[in-house]
N, C-alpha and C. Protein backbone atom coordinates (compact mmCIF):
# COMPACT_ATOMS: atom_id res chain seq x y z
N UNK A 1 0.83 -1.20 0.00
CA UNK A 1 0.00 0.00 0.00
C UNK A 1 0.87 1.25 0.00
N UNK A 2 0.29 2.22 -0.64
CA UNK A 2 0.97 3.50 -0.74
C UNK A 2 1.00 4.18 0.77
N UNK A 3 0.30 3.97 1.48
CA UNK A 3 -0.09 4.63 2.66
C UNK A 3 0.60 3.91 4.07
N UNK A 4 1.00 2.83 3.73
CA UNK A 4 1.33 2.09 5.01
C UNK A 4 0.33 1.29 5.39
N UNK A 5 0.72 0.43 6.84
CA UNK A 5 -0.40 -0.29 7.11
C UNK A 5 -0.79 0.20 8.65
N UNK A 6 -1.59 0.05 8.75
CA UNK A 6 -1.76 0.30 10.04
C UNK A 6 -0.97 0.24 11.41
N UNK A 7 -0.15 -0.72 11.27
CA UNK A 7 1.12 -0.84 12.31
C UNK A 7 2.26 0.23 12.24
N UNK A 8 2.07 0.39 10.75
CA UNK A 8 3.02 1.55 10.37
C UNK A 8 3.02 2.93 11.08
N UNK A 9 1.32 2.94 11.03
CA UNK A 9 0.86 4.51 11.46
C UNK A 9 0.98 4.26 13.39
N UNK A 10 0.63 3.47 13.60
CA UNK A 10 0.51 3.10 15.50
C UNK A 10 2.17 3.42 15.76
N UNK A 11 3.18 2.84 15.02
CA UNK A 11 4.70 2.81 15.60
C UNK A 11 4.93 4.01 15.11
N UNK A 12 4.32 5.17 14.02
CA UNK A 12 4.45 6.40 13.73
C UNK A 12 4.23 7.42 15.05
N UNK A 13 2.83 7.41 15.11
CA UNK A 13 2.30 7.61 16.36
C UNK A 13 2.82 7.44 17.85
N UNK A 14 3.86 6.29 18.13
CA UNK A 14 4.25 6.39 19.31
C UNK A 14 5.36 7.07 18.99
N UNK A 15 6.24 7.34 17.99
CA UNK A 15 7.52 7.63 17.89
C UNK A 15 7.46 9.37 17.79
N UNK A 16 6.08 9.70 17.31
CA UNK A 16 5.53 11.18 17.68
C UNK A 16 5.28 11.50 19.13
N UNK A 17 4.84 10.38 20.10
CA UNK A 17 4.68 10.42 21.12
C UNK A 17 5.94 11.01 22.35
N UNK A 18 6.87 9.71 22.04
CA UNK A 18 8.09 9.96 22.62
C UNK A 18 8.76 10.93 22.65
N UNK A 19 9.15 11.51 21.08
CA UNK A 19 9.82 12.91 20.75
C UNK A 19 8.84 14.15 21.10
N UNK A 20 7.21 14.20 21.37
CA UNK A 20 6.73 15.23 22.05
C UNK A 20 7.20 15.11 23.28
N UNK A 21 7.25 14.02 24.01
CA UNK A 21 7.50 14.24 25.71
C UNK A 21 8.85 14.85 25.70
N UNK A 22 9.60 14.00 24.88
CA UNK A 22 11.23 14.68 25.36
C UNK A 22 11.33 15.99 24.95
N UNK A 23 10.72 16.23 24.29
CA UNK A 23 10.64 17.73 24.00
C UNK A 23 10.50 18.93 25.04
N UNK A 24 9.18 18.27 25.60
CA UNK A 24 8.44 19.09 26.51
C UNK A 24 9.14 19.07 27.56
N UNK A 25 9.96 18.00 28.52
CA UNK A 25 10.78 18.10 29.15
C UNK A 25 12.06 18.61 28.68
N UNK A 26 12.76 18.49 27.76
CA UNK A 26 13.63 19.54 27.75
C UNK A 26 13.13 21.03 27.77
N UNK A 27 11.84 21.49 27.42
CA UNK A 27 11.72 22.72 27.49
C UNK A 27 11.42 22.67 28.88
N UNK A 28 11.09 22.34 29.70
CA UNK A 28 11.05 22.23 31.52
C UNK A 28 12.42 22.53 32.13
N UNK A 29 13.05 21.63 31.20
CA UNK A 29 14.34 21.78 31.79
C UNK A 29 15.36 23.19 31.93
N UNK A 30 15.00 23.61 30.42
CA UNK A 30 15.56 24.93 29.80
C UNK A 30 14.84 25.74 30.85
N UNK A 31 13.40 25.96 30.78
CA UNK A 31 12.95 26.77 31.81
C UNK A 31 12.95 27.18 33.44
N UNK A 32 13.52 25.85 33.66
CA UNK A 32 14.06 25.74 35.19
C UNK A 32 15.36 26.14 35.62
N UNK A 33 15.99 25.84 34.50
CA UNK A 33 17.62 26.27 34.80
C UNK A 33 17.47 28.13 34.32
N UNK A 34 17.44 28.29 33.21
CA UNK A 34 16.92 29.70 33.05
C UNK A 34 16.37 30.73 34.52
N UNK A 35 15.51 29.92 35.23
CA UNK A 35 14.63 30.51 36.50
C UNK A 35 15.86 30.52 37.48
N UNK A 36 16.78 29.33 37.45
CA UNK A 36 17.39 29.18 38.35
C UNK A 36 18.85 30.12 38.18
N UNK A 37 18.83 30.84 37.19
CA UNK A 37 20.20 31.12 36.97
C UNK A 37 19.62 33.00 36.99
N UNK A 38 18.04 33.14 36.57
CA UNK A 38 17.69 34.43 36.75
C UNK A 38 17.66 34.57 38.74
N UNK A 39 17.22 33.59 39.86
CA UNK A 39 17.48 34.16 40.90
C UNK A 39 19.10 34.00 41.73
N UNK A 40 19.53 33.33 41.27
CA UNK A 40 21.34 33.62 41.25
C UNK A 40 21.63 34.95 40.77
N UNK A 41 21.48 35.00 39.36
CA UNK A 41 22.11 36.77 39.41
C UNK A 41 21.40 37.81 39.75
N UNK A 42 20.25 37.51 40.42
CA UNK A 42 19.60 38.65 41.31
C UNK A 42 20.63 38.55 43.14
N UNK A 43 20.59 37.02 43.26
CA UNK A 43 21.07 37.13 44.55
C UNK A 43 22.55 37.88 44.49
N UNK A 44 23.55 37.64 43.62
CA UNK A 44 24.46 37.91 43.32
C UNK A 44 24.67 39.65 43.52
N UNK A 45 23.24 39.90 42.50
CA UNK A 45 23.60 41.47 42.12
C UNK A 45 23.52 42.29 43.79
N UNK A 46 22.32 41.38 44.83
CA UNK A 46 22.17 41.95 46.20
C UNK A 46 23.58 41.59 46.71
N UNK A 47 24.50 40.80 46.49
CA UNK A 47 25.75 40.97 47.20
C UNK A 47 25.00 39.59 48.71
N UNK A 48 24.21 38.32 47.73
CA UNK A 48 23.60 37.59 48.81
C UNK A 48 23.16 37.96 49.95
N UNK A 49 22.34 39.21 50.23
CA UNK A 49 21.96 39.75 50.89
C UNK A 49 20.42 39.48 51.08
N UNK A 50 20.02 39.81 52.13
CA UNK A 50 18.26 39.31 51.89
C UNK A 50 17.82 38.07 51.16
N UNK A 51 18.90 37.37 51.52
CA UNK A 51 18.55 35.65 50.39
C UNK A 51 17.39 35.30 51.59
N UNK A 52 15.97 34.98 51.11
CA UNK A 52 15.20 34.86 51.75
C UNK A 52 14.49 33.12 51.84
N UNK A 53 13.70 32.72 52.55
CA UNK A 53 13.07 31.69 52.20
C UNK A 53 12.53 30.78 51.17
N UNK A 54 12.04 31.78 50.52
CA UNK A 54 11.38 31.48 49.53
C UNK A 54 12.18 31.86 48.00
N UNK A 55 13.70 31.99 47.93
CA UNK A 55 14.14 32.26 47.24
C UNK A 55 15.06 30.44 47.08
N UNK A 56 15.35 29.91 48.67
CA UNK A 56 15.60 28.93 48.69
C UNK A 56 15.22 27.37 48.72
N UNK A 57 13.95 28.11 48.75
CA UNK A 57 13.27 26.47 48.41
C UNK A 57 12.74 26.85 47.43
N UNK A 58 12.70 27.96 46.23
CA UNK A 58 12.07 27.65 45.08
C UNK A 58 13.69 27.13 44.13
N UNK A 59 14.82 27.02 44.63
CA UNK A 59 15.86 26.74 44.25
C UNK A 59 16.02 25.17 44.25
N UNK A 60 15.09 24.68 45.38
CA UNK A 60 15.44 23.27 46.29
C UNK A 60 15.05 22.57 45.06
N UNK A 61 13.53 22.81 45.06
CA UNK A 61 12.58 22.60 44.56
C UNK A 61 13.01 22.31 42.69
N UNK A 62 13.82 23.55 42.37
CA UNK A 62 14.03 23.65 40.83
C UNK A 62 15.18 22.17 40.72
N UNK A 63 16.03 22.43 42.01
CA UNK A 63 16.82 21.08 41.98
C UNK A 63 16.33 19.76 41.72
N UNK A 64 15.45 19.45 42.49
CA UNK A 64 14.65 17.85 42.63
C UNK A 64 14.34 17.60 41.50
N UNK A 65 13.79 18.64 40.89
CA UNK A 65 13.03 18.55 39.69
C UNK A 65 13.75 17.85 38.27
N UNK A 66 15.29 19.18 38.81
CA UNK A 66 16.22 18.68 38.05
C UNK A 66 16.80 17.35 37.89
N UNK A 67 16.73 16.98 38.93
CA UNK A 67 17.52 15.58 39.58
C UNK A 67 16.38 14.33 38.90
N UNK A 68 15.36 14.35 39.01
CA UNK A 68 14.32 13.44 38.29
C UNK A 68 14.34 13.66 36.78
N UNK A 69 14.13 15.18 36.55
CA UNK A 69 14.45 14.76 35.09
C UNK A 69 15.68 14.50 34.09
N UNK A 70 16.47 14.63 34.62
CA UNK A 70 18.05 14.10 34.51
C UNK A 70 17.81 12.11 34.42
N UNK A 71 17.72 12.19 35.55
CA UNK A 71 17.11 10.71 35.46
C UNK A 71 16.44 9.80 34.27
N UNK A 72 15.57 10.84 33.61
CA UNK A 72 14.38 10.14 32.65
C UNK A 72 15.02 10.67 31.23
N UNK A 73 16.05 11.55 31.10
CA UNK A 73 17.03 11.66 30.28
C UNK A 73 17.87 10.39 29.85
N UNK A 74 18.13 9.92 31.53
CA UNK A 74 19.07 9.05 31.18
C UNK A 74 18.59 7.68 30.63
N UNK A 75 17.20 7.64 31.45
CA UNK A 75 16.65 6.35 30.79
C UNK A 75 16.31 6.14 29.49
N UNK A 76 15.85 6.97 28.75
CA UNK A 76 15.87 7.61 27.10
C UNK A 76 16.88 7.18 26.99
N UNK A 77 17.87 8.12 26.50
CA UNK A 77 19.19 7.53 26.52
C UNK A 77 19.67 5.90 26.46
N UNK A 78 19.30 5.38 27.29
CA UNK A 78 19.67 4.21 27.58
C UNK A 78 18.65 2.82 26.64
N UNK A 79 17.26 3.50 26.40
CA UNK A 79 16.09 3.05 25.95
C UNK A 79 16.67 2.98 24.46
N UNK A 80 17.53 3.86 23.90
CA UNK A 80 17.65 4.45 22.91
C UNK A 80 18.99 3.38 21.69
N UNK A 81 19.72 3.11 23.35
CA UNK A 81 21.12 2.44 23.29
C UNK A 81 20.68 1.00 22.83
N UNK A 82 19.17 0.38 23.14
CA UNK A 82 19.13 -0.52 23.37
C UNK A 82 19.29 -1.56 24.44
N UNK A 83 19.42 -0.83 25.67
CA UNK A 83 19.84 -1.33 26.81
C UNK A 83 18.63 -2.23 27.19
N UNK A 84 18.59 -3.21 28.03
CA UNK A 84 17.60 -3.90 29.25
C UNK A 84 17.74 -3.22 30.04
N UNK A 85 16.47 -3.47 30.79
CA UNK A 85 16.47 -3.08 32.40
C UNK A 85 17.82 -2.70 33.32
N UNK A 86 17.87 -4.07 33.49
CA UNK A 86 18.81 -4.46 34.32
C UNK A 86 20.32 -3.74 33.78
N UNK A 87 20.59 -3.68 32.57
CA UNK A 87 22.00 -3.21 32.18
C UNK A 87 21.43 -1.21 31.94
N UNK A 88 20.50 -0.75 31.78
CA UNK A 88 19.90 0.27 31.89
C UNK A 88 20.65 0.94 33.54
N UNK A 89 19.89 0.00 34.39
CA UNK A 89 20.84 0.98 36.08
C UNK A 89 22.45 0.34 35.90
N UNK A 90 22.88 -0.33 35.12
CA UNK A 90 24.51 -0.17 35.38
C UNK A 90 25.13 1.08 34.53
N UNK A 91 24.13 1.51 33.52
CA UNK A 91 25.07 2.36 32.35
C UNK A 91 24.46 3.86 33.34
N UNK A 92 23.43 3.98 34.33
CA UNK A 92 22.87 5.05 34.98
C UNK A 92 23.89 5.22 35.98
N UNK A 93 24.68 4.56 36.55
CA UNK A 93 25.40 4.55 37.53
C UNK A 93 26.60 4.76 37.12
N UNK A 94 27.47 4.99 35.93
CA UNK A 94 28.39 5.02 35.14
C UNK A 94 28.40 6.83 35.17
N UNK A 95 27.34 7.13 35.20
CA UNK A 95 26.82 8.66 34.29
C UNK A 95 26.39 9.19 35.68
N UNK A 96 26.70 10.44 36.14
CA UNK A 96 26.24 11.20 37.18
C UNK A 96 25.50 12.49 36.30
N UNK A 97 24.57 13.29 37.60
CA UNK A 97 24.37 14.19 36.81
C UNK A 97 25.21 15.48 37.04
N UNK A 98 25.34 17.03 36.06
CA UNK A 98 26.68 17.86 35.71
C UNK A 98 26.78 17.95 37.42
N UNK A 99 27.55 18.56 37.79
CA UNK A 99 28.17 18.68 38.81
C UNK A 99 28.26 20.24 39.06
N UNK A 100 27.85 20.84 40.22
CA UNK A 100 27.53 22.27 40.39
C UNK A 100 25.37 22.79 40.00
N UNK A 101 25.19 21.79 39.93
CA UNK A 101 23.70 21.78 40.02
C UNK A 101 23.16 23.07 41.10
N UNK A 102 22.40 23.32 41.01
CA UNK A 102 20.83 24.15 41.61
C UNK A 102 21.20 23.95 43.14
N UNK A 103 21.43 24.52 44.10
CA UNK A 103 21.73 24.35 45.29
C UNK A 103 22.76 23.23 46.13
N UNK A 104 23.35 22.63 45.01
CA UNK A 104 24.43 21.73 45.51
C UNK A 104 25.63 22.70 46.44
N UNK A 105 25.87 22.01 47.63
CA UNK A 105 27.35 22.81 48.67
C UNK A 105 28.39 22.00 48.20
């Protein structure tokens, strides 16, 4: 058939699926680090002054976030490689995430 067969269009369809999510999470991602790097050079410009509550747990917060979706990066990634399960958490454990993250001391 000129059109494909129906299995064609379903494995079309999920492969539209996948590349919308990763999408959308990378734009989460972009947007979080962006947020996170606009209240750094505010704290910065105060000379860390008045760093308040709520400046630090919306930081915590941008972290975790980070830290999970880093994670589901990696499993992509790994989904991608062809990995199993099981060899999936050895190649996750190989790979940390960047280092200097969102409220890391």
């Amino acid at each position: 058939m000129a059109y494909g067969t129906f299995e064609e269009g379903e494995a079309l369809s999920k492969a539209y699926d996948k590349v919308h999510a990763q999408l959308e999470l990378l734009s989460r991602m972009l947007g979080d680090q962006l947020e996170a790097m606009g209240i750094a050079v505010d704290l910065a410009d105060r000379d860390y002054r008045g760093e308040d509550r709520e400046h630090a747990a919306r930081l915590a917060a941008i972290q975790k976030r980070s830290a999970k979706d880093w994670e589901q990066q990696q499993k992509w990634a790994a989904e991608a490689k062809g990995l199993r399960p099981e060899e999936q958490e050895h190649d996750r454990s190989q790979q940390q995430p960047p280092s200097g993250t969102v409220g890391q001391k």
